[in-house]
Protein backbone atom coordinates (compact mmCIF):
# COMPACT_ATOMS: atom_id res chain seq x y z
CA UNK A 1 0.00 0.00 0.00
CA UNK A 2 1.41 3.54 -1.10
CA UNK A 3 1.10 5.58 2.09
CA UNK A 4 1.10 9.36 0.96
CA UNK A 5 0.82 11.43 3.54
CA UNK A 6 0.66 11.40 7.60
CA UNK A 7 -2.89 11.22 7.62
CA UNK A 8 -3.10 8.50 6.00
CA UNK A 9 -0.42 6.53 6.85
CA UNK A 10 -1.75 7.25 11.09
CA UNK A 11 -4.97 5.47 10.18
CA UNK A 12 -3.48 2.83 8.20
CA UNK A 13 -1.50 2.31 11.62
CA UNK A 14 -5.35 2.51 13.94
CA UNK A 15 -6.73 0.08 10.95
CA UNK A 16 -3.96 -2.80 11.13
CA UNK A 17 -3.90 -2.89 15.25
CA UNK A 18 -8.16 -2.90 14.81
CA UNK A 19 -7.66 -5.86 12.26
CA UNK A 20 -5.60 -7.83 15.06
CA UNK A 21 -8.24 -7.87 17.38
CA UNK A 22 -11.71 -8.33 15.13
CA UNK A 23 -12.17 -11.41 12.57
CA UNK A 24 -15.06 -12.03 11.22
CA UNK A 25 -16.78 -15.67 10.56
CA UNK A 26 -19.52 -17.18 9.06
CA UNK A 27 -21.72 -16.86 12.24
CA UNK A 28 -20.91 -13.11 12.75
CA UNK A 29 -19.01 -11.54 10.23
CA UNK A 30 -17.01 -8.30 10.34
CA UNK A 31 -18.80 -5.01 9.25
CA UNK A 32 -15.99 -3.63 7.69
CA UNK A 33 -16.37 0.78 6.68
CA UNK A 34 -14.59 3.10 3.94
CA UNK A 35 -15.36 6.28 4.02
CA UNK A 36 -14.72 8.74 1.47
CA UNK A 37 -15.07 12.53 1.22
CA UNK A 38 -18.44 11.97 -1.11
CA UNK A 39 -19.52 8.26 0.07
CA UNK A 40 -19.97 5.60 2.65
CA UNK A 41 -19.41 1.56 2.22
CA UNK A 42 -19.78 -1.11 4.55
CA UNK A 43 -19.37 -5.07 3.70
CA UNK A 44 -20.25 -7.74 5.87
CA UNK A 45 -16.78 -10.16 5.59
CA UNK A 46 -16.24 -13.85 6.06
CA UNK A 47 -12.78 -13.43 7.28
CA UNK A 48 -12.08 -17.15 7.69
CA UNK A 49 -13.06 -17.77 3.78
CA UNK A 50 -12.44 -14.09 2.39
CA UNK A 51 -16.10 -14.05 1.23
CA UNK A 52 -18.26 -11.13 0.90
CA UNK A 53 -21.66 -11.82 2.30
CA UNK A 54 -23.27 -8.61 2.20
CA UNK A 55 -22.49 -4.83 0.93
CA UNK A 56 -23.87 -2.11 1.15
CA UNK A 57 -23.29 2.39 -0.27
CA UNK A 58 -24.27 5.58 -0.65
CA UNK A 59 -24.36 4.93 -4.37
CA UNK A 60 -27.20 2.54 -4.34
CA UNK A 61 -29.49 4.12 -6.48
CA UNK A 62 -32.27 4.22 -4.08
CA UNK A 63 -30.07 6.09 -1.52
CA UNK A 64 -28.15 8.26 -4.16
CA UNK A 65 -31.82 9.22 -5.04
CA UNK A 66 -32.65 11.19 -2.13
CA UNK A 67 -31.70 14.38 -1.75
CA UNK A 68 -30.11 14.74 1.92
CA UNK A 69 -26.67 15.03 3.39
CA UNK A 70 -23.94 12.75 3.69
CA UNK A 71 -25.29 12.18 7.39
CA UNK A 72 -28.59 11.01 6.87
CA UNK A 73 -27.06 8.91 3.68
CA UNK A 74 -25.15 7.19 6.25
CA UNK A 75 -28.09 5.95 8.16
CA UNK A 76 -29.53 4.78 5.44
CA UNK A 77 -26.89 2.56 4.09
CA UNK A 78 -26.85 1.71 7.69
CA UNK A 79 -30.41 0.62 7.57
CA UNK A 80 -29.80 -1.07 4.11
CA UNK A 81 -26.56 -3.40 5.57
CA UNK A 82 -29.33 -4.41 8.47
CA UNK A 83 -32.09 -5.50 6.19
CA UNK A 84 -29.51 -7.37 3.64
CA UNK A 85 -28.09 -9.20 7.03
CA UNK A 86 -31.42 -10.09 8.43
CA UNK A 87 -32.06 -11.67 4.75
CA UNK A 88 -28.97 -13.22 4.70
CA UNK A 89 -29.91 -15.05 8.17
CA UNK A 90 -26.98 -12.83 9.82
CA UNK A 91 -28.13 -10.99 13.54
CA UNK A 92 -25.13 -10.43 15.02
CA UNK A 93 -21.59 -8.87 13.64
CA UNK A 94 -18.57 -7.72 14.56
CA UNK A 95 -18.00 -3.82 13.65
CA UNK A 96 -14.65 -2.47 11.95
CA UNK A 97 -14.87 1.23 11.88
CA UNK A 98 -11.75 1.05 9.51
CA UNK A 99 -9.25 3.43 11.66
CA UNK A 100 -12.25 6.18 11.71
CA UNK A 101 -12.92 7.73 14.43
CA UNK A 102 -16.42 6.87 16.00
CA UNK A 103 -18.26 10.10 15.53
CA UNK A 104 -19.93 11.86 13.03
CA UNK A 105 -20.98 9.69 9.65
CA UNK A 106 -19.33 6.73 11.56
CA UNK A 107 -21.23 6.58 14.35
CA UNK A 108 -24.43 7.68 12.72
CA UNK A 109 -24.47 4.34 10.27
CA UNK A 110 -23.55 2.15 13.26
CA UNK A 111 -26.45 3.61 15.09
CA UNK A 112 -28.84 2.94 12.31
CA UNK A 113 -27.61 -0.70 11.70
CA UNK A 114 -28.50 -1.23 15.82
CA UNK A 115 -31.62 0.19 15.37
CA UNK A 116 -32.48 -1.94 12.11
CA UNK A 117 -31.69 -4.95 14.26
CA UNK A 118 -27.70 -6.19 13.88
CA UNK A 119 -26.22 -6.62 16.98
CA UNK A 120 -22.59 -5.29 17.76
């Protein structure tokens, strides 16, 4: 990975002591987060077969749609990760806030996903 400046290389740091601790299997995958300066992702990983089970952005259509700020977007891709996990027969996760701090767009997805009905 090119590291290119200080910011980036301190949360690369944050993100590879995070990835010691949390793993994520088939029973309770890892909620894994990018955020961008425009967008927010989240996957659901299978860390013990490298699988994607579930994903979930700001760019879905139906979310790209409406018309609010990158806060409220962030609920409801937080909302939209909950419902594909509950279809997926997944309740309960493990979250990876990706060396992010846990405040602002961060903690407003997280929120949303609780309140949808993951567990973390």
């Amino acid at each position: 990975m090119a590291i290119k400046n200080h910011k980036e290389y301190r949360r690369f740091r944050i993100r590879q002591r995070i990835r010691k601790i949390v793993q994520g299997t088939a029973e309770r995958p890892r909620m894994s987060i990018f955020r961008s300066n425009t967008s927010i992702y989240v996957q659901l990983i299978d860390d013990a077969q490298g699988k994607t089970l579930a994903a979930a952005s700001s760019l879905d259509p139906e979310i790209q749609a409406a018309k609010v700020d990158k806060k409220e977007k962030a609920k409801m891709v937080g909302k939209a990760i909950a419902q594909k996990a509950i279809e997926a027969g997944l309740s309960a996760v493990v979250f990876d806030r990706g060396g992010y701090l846990y405040h602002g767009r961060v903690k407003s997805l997280a929120d949303s996903a609780r309140e949808a009905g993951l567990k973390f």
